[in-house]
Protein backbone atom coordinates (compact mmCIF):
# COMPACT_ATOMS: atom_id res chain seq x y z
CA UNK A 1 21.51 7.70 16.09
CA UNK A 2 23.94 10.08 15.28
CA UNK A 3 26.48 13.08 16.81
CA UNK A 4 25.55 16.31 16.12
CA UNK A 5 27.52 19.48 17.86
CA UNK A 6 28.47 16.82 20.61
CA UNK A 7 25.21 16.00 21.56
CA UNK A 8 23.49 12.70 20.30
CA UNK A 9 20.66 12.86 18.70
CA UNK A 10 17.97 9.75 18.12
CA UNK A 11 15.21 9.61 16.39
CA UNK A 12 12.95 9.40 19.08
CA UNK A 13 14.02 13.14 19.76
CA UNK A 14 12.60 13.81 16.13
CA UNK A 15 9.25 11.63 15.88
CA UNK A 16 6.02 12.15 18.27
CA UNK A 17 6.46 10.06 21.89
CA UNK A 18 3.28 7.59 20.30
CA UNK A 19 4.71 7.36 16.94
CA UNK A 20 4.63 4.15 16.74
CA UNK A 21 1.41 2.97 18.92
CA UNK A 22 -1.16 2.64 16.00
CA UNK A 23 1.40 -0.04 14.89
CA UNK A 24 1.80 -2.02 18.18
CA UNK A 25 0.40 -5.40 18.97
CA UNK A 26 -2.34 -4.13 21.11
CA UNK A 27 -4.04 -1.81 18.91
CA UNK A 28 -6.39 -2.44 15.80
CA UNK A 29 -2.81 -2.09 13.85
CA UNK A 30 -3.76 -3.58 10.49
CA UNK A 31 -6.46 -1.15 10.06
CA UNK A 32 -3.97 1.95 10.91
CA UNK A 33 -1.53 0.71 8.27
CA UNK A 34 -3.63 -0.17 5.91
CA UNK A 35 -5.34 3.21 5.68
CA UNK A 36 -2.22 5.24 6.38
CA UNK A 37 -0.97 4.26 2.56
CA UNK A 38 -4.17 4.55 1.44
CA UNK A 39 -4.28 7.78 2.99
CA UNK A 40 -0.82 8.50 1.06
CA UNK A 41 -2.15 6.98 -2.30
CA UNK A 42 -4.84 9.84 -2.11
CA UNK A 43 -2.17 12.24 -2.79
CA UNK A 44 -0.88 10.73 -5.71
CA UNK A 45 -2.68 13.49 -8.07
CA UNK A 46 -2.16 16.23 -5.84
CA UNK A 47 0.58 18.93 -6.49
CA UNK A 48 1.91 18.97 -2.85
CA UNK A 49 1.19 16.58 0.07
CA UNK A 50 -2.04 18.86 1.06
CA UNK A 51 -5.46 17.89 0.43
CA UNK A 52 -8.60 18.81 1.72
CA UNK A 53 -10.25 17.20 4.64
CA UNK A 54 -13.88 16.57 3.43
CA UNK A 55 -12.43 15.16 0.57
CA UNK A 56 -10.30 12.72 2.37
CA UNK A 57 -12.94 12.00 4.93
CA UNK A 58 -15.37 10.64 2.18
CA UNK A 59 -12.70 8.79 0.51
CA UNK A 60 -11.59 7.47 3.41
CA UNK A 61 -15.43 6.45 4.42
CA UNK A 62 -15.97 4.64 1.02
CA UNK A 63 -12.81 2.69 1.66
CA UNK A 64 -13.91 1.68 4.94
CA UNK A 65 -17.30 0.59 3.43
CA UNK A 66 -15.48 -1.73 1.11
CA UNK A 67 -13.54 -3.50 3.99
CA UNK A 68 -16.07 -3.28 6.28
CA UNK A 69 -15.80 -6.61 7.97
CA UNK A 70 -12.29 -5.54 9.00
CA UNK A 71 -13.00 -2.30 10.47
CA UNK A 72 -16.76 -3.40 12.28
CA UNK A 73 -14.52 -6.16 14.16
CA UNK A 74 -14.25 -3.13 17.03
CA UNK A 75 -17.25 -3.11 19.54
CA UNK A 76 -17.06 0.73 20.10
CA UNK A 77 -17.42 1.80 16.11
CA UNK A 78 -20.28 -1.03 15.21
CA UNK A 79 -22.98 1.96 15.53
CA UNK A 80 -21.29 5.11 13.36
CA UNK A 81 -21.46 5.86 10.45
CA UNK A 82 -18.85 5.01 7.96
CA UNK A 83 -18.17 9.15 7.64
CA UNK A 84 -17.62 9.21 11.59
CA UNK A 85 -15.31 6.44 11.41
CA UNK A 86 -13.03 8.03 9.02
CA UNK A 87 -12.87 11.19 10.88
CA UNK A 88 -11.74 9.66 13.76
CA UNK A 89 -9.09 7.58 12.58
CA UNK A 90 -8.19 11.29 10.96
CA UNK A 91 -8.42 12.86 14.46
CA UNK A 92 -6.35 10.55 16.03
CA UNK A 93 -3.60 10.27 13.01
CA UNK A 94 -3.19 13.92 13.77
CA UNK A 95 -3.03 14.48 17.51
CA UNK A 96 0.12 15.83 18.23
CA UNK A 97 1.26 12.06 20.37
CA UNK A 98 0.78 10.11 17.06
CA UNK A 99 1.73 12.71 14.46
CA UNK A 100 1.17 10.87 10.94
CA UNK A 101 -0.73 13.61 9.48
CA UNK A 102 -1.54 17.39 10.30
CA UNK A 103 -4.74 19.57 10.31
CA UNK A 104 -4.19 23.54 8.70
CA UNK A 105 -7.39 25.66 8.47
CA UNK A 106 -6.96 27.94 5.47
CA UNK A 107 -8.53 31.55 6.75
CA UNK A 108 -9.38 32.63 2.75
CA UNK A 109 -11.81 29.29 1.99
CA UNK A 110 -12.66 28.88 5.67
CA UNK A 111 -11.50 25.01 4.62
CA UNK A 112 -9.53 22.54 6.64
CA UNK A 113 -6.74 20.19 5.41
CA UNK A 114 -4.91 17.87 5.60
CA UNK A 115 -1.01 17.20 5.38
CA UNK A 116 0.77 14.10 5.77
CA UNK A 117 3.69 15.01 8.00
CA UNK A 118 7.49 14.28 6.45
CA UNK A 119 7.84 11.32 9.25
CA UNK A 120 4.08 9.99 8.00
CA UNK A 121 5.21 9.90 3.93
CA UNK A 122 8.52 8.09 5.43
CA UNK A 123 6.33 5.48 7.67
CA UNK A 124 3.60 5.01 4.43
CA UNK A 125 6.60 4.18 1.91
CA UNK A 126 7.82 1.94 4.37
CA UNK A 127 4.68 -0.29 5.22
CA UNK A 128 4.32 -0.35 0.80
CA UNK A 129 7.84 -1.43 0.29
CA UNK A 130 7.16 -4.30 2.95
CA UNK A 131 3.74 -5.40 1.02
CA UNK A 132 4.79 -4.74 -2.38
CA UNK A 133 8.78 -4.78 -2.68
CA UNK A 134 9.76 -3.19 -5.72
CA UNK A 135 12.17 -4.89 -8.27
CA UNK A 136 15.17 -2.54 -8.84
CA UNK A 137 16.89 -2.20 -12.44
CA UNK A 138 20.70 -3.76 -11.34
CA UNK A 139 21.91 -2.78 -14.38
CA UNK A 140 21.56 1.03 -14.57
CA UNK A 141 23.09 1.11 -11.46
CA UNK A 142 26.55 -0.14 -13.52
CA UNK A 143 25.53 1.99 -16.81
CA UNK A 144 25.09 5.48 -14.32
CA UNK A 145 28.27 4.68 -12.96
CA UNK A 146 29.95 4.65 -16.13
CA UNK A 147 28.46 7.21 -17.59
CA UNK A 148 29.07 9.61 -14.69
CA UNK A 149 33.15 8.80 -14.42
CA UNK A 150 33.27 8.83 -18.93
CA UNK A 151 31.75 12.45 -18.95
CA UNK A 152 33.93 14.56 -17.22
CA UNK A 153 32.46 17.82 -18.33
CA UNK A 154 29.45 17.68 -16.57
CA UNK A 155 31.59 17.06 -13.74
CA UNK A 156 34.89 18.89 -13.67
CA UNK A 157 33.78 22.22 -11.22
CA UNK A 158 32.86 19.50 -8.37
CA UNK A 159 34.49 16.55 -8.93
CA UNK A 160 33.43 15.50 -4.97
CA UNK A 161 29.52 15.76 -5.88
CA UNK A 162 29.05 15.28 -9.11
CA UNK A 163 31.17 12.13 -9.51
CA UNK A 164 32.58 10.03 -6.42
CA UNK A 165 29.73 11.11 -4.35
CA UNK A 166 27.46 9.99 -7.13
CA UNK A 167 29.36 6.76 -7.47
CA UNK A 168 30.05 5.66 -4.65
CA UNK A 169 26.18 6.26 -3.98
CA UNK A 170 25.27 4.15 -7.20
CA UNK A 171 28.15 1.20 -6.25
CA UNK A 172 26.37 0.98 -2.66
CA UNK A 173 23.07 1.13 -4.22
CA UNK A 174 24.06 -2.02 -6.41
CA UNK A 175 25.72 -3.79 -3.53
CA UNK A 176 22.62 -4.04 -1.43
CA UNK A 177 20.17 -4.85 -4.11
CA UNK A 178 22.84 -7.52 -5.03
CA UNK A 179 22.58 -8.99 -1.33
CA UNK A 180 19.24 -8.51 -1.76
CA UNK A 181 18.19 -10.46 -4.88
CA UNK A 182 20.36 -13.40 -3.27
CA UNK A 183 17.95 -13.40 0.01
CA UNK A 184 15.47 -13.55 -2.34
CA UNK A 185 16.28 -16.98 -3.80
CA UNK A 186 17.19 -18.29 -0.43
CA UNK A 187 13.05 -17.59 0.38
CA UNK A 188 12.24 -18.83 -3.08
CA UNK A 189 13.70 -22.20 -2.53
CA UNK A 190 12.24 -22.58 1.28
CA UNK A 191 8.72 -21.50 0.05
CA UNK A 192 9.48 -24.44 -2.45
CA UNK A 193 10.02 -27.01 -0.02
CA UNK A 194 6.60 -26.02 1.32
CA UNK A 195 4.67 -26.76 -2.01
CA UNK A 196 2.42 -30.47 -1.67
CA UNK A 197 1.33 -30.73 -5.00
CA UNK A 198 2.29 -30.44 -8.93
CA UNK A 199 0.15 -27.80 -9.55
CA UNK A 200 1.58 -25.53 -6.65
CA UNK A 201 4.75 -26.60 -7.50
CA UNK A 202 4.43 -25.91 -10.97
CA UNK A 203 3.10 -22.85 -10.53
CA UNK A 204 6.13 -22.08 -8.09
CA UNK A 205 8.44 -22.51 -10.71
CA UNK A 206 6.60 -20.57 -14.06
CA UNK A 207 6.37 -17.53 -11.19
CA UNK A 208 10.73 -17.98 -10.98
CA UNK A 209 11.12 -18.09 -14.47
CA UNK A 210 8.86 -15.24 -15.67
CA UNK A 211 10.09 -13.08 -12.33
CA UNK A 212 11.97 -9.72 -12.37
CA UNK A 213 14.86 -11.85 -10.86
CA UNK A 214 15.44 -14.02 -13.61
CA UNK A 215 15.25 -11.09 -16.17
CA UNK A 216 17.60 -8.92 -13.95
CA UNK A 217 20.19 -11.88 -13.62
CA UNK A 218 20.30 -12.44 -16.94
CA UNK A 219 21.13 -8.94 -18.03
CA UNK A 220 23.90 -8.40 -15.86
CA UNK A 221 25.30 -12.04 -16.57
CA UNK A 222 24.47 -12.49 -20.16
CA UNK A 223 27.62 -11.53 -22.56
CA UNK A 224 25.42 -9.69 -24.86
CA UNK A 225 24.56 -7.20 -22.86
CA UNK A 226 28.35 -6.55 -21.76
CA UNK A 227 27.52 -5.14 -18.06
CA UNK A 228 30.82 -7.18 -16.92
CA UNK A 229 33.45 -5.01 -19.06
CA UNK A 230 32.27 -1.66 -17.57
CA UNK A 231 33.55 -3.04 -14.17
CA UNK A 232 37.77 -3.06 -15.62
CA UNK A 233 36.92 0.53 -17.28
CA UNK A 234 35.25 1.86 -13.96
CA UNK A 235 38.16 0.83 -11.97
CA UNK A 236 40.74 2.66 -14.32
CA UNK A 237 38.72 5.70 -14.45
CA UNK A 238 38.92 5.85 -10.25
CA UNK A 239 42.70 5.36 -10.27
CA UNK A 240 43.38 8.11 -12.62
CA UNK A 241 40.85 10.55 -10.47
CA UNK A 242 42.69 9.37 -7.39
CA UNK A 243 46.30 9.59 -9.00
CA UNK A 244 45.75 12.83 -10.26
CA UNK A 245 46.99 15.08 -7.47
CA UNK A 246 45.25 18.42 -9.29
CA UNK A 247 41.80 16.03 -9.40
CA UNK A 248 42.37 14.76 -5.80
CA UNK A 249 42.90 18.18 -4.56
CA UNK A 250 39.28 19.55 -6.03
CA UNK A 251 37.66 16.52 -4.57
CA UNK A 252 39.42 17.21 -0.97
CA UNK A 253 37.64 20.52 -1.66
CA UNK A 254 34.59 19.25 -2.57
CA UNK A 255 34.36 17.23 0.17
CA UNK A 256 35.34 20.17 3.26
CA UNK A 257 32.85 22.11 1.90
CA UNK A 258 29.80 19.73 1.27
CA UNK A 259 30.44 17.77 4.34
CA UNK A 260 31.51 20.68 6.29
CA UNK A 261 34.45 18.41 8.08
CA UNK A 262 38.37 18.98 8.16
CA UNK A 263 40.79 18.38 5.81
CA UNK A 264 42.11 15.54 7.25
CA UNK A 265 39.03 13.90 7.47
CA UNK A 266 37.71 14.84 4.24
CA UNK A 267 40.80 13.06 2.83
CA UNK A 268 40.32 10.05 4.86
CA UNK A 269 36.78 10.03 3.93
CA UNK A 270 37.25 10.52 0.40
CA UNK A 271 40.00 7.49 0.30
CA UNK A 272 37.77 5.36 2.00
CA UNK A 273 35.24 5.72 -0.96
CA UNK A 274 37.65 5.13 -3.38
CA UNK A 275 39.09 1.79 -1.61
CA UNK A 276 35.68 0.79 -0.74
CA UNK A 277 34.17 1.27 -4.49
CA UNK A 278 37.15 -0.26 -6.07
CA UNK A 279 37.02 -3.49 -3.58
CA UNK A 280 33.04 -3.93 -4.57
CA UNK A 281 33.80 -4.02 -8.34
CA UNK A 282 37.03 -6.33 -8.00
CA UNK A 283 36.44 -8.68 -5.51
CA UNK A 284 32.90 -8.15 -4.13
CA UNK A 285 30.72 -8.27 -6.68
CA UNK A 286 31.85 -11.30 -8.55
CA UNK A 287 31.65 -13.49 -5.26
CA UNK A 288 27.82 -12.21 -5.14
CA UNK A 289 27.02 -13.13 -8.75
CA UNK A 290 29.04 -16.51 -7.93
CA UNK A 291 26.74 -17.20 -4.63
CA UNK A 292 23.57 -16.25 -6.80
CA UNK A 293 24.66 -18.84 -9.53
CA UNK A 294 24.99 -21.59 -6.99
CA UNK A 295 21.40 -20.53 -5.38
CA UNK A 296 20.07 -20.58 -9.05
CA UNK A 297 21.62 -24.12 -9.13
CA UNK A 298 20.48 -25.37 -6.07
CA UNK A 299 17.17 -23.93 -7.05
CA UNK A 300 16.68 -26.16 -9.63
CA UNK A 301 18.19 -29.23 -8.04
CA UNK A 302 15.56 -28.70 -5.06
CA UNK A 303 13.21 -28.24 -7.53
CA UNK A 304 13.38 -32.02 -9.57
CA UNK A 305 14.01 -33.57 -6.06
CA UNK A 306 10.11 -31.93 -4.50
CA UNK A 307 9.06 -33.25 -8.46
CA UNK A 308 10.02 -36.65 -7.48
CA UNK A 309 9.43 -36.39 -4.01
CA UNK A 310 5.65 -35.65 -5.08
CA UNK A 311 5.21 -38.56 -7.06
CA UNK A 312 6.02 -40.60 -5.09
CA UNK A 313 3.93 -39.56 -2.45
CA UNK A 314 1.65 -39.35 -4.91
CA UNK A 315 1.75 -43.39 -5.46
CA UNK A 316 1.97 -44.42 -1.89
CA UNK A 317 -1.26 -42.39 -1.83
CA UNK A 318 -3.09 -44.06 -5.00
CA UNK A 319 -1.99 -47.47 -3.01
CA UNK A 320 -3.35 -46.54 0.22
CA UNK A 321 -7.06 -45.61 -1.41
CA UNK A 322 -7.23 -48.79 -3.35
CA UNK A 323 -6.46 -51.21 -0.31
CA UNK A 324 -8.89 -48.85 1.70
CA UNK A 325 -11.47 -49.78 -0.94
CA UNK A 326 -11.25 -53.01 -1.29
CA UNK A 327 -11.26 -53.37 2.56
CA UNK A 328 -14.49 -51.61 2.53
CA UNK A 329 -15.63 -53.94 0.22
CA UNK A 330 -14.87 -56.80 1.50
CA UNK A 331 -16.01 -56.11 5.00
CA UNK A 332 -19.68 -55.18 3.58
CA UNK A 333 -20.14 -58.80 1.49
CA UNK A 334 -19.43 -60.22 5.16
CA UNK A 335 -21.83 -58.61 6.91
CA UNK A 336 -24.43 -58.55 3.72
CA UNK A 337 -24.19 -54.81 4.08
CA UNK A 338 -24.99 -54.35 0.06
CA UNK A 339 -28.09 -55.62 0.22
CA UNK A 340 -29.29 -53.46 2.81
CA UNK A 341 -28.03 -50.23 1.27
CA UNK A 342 -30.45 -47.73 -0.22
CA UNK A 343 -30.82 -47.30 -4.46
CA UNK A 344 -29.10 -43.82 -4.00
CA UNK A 345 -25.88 -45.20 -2.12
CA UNK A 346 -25.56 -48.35 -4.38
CA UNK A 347 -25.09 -46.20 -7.22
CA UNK A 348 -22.12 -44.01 -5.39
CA UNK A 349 -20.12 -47.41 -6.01
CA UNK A 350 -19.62 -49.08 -9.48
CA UNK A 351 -16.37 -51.44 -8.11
CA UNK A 352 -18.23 -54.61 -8.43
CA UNK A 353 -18.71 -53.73 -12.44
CA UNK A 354 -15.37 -51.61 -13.22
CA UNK A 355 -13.33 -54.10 -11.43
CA UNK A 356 -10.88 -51.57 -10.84
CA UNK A 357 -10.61 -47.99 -9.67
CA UNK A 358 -10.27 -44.42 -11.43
CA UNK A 359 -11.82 -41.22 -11.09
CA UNK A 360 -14.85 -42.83 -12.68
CA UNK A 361 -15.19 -45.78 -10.21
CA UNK A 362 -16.71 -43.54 -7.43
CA UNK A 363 -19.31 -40.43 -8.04
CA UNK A 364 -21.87 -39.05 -6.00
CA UNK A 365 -25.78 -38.92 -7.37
CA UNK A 366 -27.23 -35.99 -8.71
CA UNK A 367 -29.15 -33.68 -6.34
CA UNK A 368 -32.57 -33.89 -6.91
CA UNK A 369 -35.24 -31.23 -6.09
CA UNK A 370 -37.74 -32.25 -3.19
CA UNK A 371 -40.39 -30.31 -1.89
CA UNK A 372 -39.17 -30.67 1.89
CA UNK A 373 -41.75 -29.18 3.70
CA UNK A 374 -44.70 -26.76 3.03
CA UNK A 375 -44.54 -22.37 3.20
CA UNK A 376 -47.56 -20.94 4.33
CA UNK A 377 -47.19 -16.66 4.44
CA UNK A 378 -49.58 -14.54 6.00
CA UNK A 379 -50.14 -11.71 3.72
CA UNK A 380 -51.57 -8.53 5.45
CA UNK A 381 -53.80 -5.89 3.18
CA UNK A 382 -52.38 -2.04 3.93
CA UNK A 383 -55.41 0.21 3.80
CA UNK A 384 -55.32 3.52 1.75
CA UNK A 385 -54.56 5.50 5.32
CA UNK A 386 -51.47 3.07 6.37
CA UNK A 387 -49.67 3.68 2.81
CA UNK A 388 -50.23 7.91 3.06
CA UNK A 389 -48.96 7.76 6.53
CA UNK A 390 -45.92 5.29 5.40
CA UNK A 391 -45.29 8.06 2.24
CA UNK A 392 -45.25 10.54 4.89
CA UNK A 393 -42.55 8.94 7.48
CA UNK A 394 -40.55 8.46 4.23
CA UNK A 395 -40.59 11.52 3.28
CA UNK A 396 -39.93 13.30 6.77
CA UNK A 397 -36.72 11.19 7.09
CA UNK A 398 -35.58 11.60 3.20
CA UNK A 399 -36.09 15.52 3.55
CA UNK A 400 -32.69 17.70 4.10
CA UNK A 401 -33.61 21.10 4.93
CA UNK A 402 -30.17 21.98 4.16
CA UNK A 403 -30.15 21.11 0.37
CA UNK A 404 -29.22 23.04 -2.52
CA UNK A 405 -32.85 23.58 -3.70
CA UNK A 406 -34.07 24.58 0.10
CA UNK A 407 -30.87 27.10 0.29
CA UNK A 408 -31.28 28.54 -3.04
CA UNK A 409 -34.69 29.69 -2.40
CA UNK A 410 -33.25 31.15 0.93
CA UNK A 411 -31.17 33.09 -0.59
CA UNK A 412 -33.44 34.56 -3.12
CA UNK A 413 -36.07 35.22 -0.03
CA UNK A 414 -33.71 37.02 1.91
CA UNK A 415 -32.22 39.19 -1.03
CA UNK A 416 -34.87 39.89 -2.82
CA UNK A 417 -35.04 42.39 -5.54
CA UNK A 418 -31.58 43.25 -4.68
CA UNK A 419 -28.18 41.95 -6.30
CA UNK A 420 -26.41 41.46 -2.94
CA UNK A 421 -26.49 40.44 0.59
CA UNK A 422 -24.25 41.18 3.77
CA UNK A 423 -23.65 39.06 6.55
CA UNK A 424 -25.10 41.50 8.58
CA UNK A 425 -28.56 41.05 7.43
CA UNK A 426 -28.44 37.27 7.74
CA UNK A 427 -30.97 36.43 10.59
CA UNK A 428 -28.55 34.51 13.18
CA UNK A 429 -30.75 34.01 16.00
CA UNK A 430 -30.54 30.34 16.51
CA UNK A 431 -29.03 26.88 15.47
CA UNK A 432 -31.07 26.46 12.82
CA UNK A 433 -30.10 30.20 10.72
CA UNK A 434 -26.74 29.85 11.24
CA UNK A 435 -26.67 26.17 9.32
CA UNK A 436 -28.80 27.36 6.82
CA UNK A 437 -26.43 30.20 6.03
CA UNK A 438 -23.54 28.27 6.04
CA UNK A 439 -25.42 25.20 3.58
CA UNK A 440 -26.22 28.61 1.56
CA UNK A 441 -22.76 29.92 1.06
CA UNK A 442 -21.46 25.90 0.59
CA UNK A 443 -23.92 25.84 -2.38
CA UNK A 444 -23.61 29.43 -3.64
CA UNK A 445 -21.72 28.78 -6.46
CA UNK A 446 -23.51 26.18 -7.91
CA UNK A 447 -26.96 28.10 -7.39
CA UNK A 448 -25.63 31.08 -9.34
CA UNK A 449 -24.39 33.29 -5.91
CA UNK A 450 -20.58 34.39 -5.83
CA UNK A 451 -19.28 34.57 -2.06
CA UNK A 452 -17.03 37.72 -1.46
CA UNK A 453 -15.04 37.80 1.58
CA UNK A 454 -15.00 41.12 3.72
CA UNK A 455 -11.93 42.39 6.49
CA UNK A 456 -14.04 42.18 9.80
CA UNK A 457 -15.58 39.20 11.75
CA UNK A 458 -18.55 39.37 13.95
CA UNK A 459 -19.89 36.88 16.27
CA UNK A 460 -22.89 33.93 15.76
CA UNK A 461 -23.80 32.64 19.10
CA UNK A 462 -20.06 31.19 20.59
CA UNK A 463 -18.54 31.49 17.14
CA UNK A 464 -16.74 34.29 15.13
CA UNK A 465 -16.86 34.22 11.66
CA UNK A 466 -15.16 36.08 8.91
CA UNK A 467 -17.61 39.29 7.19
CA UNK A 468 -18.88 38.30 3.87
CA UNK A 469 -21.36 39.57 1.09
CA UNK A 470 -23.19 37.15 -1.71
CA UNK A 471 -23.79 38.73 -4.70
CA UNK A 472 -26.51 37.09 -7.49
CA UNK A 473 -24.74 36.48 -10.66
């Protein structure tokens, strides 16, 4: 929320009133996330955030075939088609209440499209980062900062932009993925505590050692690499800029202009980023790398106490079987329970041999193929007339009167010896014409037709379409 000319503005005022339904607890919200990013994957190898919607309807459709258990869990889409599925989640992503994505109809391809709205790329990236967080490079946060305050000329016409801006952007940058990387040991050692075996465990443990964290902690800790000294040279470099009175006056300049705010504020503002980037790198940031250290620590101290934890468990466990066993044992001599046993179950237990027990001691028989009961099948003769008529239902329902072949020899019918044909000598009489023209001019193109579009309309039943000619190549 935030002031703007007096009047607050939230972001409710800026997003669609059922922005967030699809995500809510009593709608199929899994679904709606899952294919909003893949929705916003799709665009990935597009040059703008605009793609057309046939083409996302049948990617969307074969998506939805893949997870189909998932998306036939709801009663009302168990009988459509995987195609009328996908178009309407697309319908409903775009009504104006929801507002993910947005529908344009492009007048000169008579094609519709698709555009994820600014708010729907904001919701996607969010939903991804939550799934798949994304390990940030700590270091080059420090290196950019550097860099930026040691090269002055790049620099020097707005000091306000092109350097504290920038760096107190980077420093704030570093501070949260700092904070961050520290949550993320606290969940590393709970989801450790969790772990009831040594191969979990162990594979716990190669995951933290061979993680981005590790690697990332080391770089900015290691004395090799040298990230610690930029922090003294930083700070010097932000007490000359603010000592300067000729520097400090271009930033107070900077700043009035870019933030469009008065002088007296601007100079508050721009002091508070100097204070507040100067405390990080002083005082801040080595009490997060010191809390980190001891969560690295405790990490590993956690980690040889589940280790012993585990075997011991481990042995109560082995003890509990073997008295179990021998119980078992015991209690069958006294009722003569051996000798009644079948071959097959005598031979599950070899304790009376082995005299001990290991993962040999106990094993179950091999299965061993029976003939359970007898399969008679009925097998009915189909007589020379039952296999035509069979061809011919199969045929019927595999025939589209709408394909390229049917269309192309249309085409040639209706022009003839001619080299063109206008849309006012297309027959247009009924349902039927009016789809075969418009499979025609889908397929022209790859039939050897070129589509050229005219200036006037004229009307096809309820509809008004745009004039066109199709020439023969």
């Amino acid at each position: 929320m935030k002031r703007e000319g007096g009047l607050v503005v939230s972001v409710f005022d800026i997003i669609p009133n059922n922005f967030f339904n699809p995500l809510s607890s009593n709608s199929n919200y899994r679904t709606n996330a899952a294919l909003l990013q893949f929705i916003y994957e799709q665009y990935d190898n597009e040059i703008s955030y605009r793609i057309k919607r046939n083409i996302l309807r049948d990617e969307m459709a074969y998506y939805i075939s893949e997870h189909s258990e998932e998306f036939m869990s709801d009663n009302d889409i168990s009988n459509k088609s995987y195609q009328e599925i996908s178009s309407d989640y697309l319908r409903r992503f775009t009504s104006k209440d929801v507002g993910w994505l947005e529908e344009e109809f492009d007048e000169s391809t008579f094609e519709k499209y698709i555009i994820i709205t600014e708010q729907g790329v904001v919701l996607a990236e969010l939903l991804m980062r939550l799934e798949r967080p994304e390990r940030e490079e700590l270091s080059s946060y420090m290196y950019n900062i550097y860099n930026t305050l040691l090269n002055r000329e790049q620099w020097n016409g707005d000091p306000y932009v092109g350097a504290l801006k920038n760096v107190y952007k980077n420093a704030k940058s570093l501070s949260k993925s700092l904070k961050k990387m520290s949550t993320y040991i606290r969940k590393t050692i709970e989801k450790l505590m969790k772990e009831i075996s040594y191969e979990s465990l162990t594979e716990n443990i190669i995951a933290y050692c061979d993680g981005d964290f590790i690697k990332e902690y080391a770089r900015l800790t290691k004395p090799q690499n040298n990230i610690h000294i930029y922090r003294g040279k930083i700070i010097n470099m932000l007490e000359q800029m603010q000592n300067d009175d000729e520097m400090y006056e271009l930033i107070t300049i900077g700043c009035v202009n870019e933030e469009d705010i008065e002088e007296r504020e601007a100079k508050e503002k721009i002091n508070l980023m100097f204070d507040t980037i100067k405390k990080f790198l002083k005082d801040d940031y080595l009490k997060i790398i010191a809390d980190i250290k001891h969560k690295l620590n405790l990490y590993i101290t956690m980690a040889l106490g589940r280790l012993r934890y585990l075997k011991n468990h481990e042995v109560d466990m082995r003890g509990n079987v073997e008295r179990t066993l021998k119980y078992i044992l015991d209690m069958m001599g006294e009722v003569e329970l051996k000798e009644e046993l079948p071959d097959e179950m005598v031979e599950m237990i070899r304790i009376n041999q082995n005299r001990y027990i290991d993962v040999q001691s106990i094993r179950m028989p091999q299965n061993k193929n029976r003939v359970r009961k007898q399969l008679v099948t009925e097998i009915e003769t189909l007589t020379d007339e039952d296999l035509y008529n069979i061809k011919k239902v199969y045929e019927k329902e595999a025939r589209n009167p709408y394909s390229k072949k049917i269309t192309k020899q249309y085409l040639k019918t209706l022009i003839g010896n001619r080299r063109e044909l206008s849309s006012d000598e297309v027959p247009l009489d009924i349902k039927e014409d009016l789809l075969m023209i418009l499979s025609a001019v889908a397929y022209a193109e790859e039939n050897g037709f070129k589509v050229e579009i005219g200036e006037g309309y004229f009307e096809a039943g309820k509809m008004v379409l745009r004039s066109f000619k199709i020439l023969e190549v």
